[in-house]
N, C-alpha and C. Protein backbone atom coordinates (compact mmCIF):
# COMPACT_ATOMS: atom_id res chain seq x y z
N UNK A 1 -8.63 -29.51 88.11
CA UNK A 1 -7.77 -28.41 88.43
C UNK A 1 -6.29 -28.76 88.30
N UNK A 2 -6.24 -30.38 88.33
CA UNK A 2 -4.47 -30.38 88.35
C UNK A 2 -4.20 -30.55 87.21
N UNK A 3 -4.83 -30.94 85.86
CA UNK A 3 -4.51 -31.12 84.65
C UNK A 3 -4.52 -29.96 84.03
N UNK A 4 -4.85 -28.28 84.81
CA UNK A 4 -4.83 -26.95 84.21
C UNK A 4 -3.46 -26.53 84.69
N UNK A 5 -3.22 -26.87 86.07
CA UNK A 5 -1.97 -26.56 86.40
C UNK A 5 -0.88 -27.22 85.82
N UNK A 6 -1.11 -28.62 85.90
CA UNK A 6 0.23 -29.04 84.64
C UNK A 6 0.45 -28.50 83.27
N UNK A 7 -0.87 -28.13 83.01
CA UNK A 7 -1.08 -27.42 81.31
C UNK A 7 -0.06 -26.30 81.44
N UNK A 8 -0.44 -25.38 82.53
CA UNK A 8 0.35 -23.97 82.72
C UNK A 8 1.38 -23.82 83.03
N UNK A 9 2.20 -25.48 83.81
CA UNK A 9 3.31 -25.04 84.07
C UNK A 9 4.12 -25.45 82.72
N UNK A 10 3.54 -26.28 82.33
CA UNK A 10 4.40 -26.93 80.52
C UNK A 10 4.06 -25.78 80.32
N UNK A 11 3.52 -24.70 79.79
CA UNK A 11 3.02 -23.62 78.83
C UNK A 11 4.32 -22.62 79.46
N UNK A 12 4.36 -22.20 80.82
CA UNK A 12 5.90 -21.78 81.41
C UNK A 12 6.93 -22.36 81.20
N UNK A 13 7.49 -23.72 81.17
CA UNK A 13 8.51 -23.97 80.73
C UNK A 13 8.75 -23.87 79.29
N UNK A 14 7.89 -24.21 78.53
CA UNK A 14 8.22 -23.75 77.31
C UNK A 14 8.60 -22.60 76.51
N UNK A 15 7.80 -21.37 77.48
CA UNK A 15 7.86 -20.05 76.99
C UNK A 15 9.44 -19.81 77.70
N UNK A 16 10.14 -20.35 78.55
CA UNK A 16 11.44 -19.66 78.97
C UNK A 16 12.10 -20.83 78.10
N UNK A 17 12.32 -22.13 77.91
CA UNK A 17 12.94 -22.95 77.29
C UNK A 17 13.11 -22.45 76.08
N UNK A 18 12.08 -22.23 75.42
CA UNK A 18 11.49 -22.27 73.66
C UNK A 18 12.34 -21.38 73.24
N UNK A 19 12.53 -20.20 73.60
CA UNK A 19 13.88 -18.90 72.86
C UNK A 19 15.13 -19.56 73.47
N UNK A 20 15.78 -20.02 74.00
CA UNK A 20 16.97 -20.58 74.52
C UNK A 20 17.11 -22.24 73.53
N UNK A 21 16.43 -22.66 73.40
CA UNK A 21 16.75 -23.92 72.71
C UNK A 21 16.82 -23.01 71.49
N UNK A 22 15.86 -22.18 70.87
CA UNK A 22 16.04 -21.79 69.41
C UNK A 22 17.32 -20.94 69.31
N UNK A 23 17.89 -20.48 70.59
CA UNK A 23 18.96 -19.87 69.79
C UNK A 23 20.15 -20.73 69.49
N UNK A 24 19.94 -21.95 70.69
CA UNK A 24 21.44 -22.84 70.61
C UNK A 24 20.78 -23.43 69.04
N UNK A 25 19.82 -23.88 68.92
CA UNK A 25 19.35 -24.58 66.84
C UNK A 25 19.86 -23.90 66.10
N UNK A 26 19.87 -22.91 66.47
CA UNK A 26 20.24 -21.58 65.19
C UNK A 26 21.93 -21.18 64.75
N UNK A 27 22.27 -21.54 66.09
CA UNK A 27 23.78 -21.38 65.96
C UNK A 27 24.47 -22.61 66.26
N UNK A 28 24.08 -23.63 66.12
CA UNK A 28 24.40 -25.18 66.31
C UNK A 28 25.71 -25.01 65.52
N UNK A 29 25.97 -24.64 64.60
CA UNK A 29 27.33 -24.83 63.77
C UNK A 29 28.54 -23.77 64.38
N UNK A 30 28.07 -23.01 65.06
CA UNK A 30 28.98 -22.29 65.62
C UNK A 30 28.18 -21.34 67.22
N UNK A 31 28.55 -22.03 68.06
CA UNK A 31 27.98 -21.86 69.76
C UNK A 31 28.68 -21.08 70.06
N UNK A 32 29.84 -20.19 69.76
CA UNK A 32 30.15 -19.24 70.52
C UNK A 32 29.32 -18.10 70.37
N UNK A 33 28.53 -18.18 69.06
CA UNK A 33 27.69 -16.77 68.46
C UNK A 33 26.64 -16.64 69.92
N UNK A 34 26.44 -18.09 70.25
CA UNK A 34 25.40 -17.94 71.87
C UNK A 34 25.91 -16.70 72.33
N UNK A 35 27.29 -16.53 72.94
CA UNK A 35 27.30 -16.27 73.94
C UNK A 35 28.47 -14.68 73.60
N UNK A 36 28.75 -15.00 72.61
CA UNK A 36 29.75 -13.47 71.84
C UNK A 36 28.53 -13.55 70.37
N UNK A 37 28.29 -12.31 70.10
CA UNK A 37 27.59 -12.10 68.86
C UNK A 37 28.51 -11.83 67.92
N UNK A 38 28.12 -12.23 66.52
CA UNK A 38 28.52 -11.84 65.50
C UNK A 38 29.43 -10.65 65.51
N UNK A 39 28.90 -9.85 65.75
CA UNK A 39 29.12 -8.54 65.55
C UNK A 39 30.51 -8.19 66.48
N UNK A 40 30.49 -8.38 67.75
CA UNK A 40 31.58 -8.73 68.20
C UNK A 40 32.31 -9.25 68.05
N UNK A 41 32.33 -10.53 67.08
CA UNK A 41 34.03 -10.75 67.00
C UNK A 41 34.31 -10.29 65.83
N UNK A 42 33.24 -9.58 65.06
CA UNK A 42 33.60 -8.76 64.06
C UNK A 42 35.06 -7.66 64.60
N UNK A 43 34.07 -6.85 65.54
CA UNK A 43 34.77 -5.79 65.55
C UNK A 43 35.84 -6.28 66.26
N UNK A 44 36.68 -7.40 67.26
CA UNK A 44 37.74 -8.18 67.57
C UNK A 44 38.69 -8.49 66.62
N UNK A 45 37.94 -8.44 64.82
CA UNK A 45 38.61 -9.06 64.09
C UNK A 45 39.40 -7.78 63.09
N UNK A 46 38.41 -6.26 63.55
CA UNK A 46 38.50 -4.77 63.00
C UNK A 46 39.65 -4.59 63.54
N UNK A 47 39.62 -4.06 65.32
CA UNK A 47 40.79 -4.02 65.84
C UNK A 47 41.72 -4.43 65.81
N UNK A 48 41.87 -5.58 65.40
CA UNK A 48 43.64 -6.48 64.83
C UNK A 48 44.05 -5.66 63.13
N UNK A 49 42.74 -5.53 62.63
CA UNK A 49 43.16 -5.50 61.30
C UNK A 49 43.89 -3.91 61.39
N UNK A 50 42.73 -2.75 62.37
CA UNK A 50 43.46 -1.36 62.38
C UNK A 50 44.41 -1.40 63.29
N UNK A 51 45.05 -2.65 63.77
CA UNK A 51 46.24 -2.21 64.53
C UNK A 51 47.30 -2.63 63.65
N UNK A 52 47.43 -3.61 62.38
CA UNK A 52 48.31 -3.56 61.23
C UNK A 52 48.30 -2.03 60.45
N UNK A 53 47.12 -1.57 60.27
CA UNK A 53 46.95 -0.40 59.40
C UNK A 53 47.75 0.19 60.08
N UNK A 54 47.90 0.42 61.41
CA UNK A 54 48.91 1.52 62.39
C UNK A 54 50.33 0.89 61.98
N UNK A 55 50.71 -0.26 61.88
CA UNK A 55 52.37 -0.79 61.85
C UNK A 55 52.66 -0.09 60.03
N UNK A 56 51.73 -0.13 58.87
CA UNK A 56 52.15 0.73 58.20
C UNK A 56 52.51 2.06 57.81
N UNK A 57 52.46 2.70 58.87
CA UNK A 57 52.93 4.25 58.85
C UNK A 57 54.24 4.06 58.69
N UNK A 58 54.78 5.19 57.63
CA UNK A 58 55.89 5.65 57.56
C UNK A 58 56.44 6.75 57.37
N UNK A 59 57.81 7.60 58.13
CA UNK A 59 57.97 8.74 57.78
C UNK A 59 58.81 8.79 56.36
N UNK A 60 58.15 9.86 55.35
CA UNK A 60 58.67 9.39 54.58
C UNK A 60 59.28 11.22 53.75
N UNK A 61 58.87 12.25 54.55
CA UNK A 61 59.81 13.58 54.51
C UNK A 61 59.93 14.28 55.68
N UNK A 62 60.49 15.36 55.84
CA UNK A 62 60.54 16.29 56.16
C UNK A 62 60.82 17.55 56.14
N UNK A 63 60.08 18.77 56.56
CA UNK A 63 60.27 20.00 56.10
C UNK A 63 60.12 20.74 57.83
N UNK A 64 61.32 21.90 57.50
CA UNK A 64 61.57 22.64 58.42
C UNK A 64 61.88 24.33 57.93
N UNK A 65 60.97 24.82 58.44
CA UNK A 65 60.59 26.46 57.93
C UNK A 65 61.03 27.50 59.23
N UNK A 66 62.28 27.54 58.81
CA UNK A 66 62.81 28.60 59.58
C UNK A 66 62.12 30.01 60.24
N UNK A 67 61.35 30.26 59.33
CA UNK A 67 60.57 31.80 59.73
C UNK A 67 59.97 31.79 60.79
N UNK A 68 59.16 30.50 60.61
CA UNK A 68 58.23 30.40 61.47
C UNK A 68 58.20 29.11 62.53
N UNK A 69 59.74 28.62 62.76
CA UNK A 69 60.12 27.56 63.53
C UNK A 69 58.89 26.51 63.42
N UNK A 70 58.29 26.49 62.23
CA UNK A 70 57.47 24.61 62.35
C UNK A 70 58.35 23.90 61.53
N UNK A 71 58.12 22.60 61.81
CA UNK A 71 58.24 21.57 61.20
C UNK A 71 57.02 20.26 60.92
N UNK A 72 57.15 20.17 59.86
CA UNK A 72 56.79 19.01 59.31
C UNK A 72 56.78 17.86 59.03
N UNK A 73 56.04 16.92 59.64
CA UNK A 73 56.23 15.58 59.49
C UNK A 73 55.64 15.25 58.55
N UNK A 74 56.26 14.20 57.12
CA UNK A 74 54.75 13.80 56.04
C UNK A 74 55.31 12.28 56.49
N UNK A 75 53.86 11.53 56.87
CA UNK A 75 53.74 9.63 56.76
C UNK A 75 53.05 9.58 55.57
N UNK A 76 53.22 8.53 55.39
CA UNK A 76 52.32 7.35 54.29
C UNK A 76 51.87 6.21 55.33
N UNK A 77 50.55 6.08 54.76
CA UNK A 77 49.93 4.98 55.66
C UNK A 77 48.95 3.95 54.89
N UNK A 78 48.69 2.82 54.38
CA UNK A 78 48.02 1.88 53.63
C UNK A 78 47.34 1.47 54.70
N UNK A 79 45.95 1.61 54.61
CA UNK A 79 44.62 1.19 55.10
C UNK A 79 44.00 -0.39 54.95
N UNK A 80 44.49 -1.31 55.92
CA UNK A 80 44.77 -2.64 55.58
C UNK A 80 43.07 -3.17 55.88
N UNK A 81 41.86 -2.15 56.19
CA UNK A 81 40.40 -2.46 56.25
C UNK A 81 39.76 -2.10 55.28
N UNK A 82 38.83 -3.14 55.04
CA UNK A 82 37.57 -2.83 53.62
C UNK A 82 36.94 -2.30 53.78
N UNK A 83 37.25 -0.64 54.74
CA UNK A 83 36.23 0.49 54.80
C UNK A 83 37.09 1.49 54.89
N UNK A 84 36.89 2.77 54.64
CA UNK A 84 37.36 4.20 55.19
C UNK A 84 37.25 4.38 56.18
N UNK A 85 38.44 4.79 56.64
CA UNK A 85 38.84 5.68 58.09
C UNK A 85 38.95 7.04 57.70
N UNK A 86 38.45 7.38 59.32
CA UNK A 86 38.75 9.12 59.25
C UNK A 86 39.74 9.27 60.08
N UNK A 87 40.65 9.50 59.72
CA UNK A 87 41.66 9.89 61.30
C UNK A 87 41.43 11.39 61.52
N UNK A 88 41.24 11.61 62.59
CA UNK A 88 40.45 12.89 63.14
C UNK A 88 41.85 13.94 64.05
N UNK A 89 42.77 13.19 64.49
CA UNK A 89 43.62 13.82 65.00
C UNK A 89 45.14 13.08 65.83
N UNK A 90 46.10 13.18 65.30
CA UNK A 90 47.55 12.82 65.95
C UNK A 90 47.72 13.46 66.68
N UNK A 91 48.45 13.04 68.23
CA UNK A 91 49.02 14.43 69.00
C UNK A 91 50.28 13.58 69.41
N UNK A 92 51.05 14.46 70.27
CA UNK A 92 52.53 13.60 70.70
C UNK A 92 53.03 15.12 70.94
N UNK A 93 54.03 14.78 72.55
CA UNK A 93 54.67 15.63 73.33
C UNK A 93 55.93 15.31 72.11
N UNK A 94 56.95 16.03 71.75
CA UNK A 94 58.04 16.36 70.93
C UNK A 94 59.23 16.57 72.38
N UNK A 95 59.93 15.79 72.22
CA UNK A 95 61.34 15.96 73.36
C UNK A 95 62.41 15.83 72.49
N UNK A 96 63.72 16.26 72.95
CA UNK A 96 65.25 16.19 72.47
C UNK A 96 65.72 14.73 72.90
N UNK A 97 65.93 13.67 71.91
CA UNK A 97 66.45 12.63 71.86
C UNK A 97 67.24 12.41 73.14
N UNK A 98 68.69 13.08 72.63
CA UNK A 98 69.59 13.25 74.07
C UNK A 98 69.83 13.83 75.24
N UNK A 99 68.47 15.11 75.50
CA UNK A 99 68.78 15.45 76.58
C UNK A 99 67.25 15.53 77.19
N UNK A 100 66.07 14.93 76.17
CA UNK A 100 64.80 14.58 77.29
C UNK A 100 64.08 16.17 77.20
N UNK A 101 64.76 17.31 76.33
CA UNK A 101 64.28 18.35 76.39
C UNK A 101 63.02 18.44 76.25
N UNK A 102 61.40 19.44 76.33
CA UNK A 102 60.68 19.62 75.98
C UNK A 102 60.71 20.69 74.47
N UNK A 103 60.12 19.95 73.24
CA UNK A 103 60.42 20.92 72.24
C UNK A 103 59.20 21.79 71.93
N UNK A 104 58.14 20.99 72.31
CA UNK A 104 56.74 21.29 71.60
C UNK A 104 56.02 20.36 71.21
N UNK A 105 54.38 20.39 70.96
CA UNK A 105 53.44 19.32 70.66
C UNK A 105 53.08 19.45 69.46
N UNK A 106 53.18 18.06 68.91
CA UNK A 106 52.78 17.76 67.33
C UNK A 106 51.20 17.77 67.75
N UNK A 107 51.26 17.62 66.15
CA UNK A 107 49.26 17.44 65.86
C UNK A 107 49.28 17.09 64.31
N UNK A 108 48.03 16.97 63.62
CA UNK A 108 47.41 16.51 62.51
C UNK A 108 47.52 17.63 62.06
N UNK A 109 48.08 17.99 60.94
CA UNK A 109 47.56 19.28 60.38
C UNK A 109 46.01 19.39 59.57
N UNK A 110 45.37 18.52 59.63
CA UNK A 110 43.73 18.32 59.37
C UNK A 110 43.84 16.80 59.31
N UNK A 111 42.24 16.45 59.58
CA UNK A 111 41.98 15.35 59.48
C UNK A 111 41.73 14.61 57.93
N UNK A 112 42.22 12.95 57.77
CA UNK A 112 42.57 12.48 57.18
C UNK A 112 41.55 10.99 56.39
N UNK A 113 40.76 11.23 55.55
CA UNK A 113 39.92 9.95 54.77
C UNK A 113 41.24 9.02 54.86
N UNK A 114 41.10 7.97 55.42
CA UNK A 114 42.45 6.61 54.76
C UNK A 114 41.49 5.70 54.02
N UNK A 115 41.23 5.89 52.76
CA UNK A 115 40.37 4.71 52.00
C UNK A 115 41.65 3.00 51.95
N UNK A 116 40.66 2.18 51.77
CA UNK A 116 41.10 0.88 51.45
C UNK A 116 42.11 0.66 50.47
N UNK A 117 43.02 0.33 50.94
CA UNK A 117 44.33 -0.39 50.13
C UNK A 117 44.88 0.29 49.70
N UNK A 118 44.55 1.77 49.91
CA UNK A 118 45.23 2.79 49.35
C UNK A 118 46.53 3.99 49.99
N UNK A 119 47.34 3.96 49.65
CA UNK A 119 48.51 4.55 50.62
C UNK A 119 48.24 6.01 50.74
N UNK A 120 47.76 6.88 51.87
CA UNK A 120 47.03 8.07 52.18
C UNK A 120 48.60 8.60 52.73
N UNK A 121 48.43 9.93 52.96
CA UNK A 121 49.53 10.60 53.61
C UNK A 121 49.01 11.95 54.96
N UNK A 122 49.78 11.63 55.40
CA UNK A 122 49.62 12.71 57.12
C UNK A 122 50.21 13.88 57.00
N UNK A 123 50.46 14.59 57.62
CA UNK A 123 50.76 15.72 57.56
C UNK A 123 50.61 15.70 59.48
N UNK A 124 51.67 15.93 59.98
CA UNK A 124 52.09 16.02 61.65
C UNK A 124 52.89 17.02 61.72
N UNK A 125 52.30 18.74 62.46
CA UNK A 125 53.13 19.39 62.23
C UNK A 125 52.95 19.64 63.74
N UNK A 126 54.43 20.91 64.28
CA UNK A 126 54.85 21.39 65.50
C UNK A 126 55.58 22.32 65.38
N UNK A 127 55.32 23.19 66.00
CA UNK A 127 56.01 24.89 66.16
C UNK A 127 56.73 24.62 67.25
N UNK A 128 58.32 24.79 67.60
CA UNK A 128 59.21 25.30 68.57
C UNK A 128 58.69 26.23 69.19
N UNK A 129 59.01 26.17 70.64
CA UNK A 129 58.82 26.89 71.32
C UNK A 129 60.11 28.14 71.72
N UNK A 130 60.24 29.35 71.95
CA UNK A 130 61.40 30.04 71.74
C UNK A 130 62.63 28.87 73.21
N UNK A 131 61.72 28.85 74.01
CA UNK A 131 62.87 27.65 74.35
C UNK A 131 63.63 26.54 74.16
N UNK A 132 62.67 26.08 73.15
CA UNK A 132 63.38 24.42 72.49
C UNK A 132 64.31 25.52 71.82
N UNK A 133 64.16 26.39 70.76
CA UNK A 133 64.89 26.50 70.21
C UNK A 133 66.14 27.25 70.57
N UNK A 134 66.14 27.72 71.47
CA UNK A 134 67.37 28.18 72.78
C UNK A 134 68.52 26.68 73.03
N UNK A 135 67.44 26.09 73.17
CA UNK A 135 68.35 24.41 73.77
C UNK A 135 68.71 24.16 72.26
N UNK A 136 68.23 23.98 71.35
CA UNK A 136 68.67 24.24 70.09
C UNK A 136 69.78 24.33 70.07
N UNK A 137 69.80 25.67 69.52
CA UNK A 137 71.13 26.61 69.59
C UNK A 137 72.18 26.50 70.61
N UNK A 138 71.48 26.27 71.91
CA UNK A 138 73.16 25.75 72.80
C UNK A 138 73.63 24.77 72.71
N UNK A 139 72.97 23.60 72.85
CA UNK A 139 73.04 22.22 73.06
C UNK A 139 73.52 21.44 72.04
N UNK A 140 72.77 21.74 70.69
CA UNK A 140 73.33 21.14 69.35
C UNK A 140 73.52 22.16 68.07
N UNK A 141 75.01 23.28 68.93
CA UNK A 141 75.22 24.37 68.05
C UNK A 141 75.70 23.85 66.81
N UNK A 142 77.01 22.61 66.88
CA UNK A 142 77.19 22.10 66.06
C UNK A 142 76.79 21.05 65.20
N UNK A 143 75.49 20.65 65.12
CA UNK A 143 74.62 19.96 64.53
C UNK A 143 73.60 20.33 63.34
N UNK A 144 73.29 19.94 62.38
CA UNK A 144 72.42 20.24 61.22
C UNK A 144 71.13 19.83 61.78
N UNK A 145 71.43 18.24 62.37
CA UNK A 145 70.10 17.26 62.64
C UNK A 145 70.24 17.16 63.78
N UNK A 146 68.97 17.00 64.55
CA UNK A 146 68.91 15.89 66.20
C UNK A 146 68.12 15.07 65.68
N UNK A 147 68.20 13.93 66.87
CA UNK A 147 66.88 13.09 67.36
C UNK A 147 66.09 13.80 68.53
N UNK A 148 64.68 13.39 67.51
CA UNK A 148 63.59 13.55 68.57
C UNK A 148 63.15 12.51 68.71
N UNK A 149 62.35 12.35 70.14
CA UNK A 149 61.18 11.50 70.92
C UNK A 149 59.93 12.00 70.91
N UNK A 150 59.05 11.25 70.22
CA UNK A 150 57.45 11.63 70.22
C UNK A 150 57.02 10.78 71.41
N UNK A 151 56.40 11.59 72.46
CA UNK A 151 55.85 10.38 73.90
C UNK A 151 54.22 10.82 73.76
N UNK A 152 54.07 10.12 74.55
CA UNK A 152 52.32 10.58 74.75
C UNK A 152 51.51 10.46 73.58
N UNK A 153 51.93 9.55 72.34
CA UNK A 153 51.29 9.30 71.32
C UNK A 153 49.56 8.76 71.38
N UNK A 154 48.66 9.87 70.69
CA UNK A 154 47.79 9.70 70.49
C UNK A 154 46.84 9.69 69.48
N UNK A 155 46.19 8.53 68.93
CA UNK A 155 45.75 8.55 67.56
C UNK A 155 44.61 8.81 68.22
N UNK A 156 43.10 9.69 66.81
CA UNK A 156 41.78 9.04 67.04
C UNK A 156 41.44 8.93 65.83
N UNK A 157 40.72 8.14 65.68
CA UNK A 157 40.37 7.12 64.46
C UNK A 157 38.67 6.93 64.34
N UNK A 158 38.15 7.86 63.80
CA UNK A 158 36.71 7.34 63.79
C UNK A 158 36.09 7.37 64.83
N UNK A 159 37.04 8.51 66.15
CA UNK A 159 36.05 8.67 67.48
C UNK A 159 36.88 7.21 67.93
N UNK A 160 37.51 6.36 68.16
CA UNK A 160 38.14 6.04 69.23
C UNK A 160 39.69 6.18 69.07
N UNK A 161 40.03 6.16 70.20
CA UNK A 161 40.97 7.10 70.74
C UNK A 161 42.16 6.16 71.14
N UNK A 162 43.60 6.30 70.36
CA UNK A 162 44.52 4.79 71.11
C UNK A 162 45.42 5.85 71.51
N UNK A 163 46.36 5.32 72.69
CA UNK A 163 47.16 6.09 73.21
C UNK A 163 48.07 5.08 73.40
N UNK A 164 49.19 5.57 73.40
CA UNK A 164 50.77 4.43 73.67
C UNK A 164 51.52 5.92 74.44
N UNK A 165 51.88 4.89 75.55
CA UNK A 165 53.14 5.28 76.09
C UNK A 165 54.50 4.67 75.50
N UNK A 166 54.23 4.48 74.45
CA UNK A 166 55.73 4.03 73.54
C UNK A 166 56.61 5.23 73.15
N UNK A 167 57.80 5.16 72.87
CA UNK A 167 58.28 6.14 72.76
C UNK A 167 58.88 6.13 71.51
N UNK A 168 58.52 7.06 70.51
CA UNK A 168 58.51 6.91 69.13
C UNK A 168 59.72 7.71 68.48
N UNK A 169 61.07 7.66 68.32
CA UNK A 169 62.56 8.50 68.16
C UNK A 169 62.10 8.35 66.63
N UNK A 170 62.52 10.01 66.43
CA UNK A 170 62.71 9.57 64.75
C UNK A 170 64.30 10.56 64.94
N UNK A 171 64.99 10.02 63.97
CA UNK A 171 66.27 10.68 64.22
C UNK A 171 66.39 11.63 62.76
N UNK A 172 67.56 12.40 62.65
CA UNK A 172 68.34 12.72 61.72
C UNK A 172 66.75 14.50 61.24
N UNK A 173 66.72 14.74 62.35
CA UNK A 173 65.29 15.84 62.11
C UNK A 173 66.30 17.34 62.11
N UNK A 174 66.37 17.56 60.44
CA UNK A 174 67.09 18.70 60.49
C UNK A 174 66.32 20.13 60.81
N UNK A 175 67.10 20.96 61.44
CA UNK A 175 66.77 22.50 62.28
C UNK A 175 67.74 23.50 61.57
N UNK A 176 67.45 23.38 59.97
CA UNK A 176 68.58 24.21 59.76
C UNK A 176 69.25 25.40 60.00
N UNK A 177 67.90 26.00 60.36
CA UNK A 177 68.89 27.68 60.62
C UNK A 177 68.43 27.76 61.94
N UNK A 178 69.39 27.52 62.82
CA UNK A 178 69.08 27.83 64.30
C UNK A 178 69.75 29.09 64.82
N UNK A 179 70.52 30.18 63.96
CA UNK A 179 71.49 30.47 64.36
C UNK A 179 70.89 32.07 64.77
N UNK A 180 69.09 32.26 64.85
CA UNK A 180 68.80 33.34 65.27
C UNK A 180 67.56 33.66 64.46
């Protein structure tokens, strides 16, 4: 009886040992895979790469349509990952540079394929509100251009979602016909 019980308890240690030794054999050349998978520092290595793809945005026009008080933001953006992104939606509160005003909320004017290595373009538009454009007209009667502050910046990207409380000024944003 005691040479069945030693049989069974080797036959238990082995069955909990036996997958734990095979995984440290398997990843002997690299032991962190034990304990972070592959796949994870993959996507550790995604997130750095789409947070360069974000430092390439640039504004690179703008258009302002009197009739209908929107404006237009166009970026260019180079996709620094070896896959397609969807950017699904930009948002950002719109304020008056110098006086913190509320102007109105940007957005995506549709969502955006960013293929690989390739410089894609945005489209970020925002309608005045009859009050921004009141502060407008009083505040910077004699002005062509203000600065604005984009706050509350929010990208989503493929269903996840980055948000910065950074505060993003783009200056020289002409309002040409404010005068009614």
């Amino acid at each position: 009886m005691e040479k069945i019980s030693v049989i069974l308890a080797v036959i238990n240690l082995l069955i909990i040992i036996g997958p734990i030794a095979n995984m440290v054999l398997i990843h002997v050349d690299n032991p962190v895979e034990v304990i972070i998978p592959l796949e994870l520092q993959r996507l550790n290595e995604t997130m750095g790469s789409l947070g360069e793809t974000l430092q390439t945005i640039e504004l690179i026009n703008i258009s302002y349509f009197s009739e209908t008080h929107t404006l237009n933001l166009f970026f260019s953006i180079i996709n620094k990952l070896n896959i397609d992104l969807k950017v699904n939606n930009i948002e950002a509160d719109v304020v008056c540079f110098e006086h913190g005003y509320p102007l109105g909320h940007a957005y995506l004017s549709s969502p955006v394929i960013l293929e690989p290595n390739v410089r894609s373009y945005l489209v970020v538009t925002f309608q005045l509100t009859e009050n921004a454009e009141q502060h407008i007209r009083e505040q910077h009667a004699e002005k062509d251009k203000i600065d604005i502050n984009l706050l509350n910046f929010t990208v989503d990207i493929e269903g996840i979602v980055i948000q910065s409380n950074q505060t993003i000024t783009l200056r020289g944003i002409p309002f040409a016909s404010r005068g009614g």
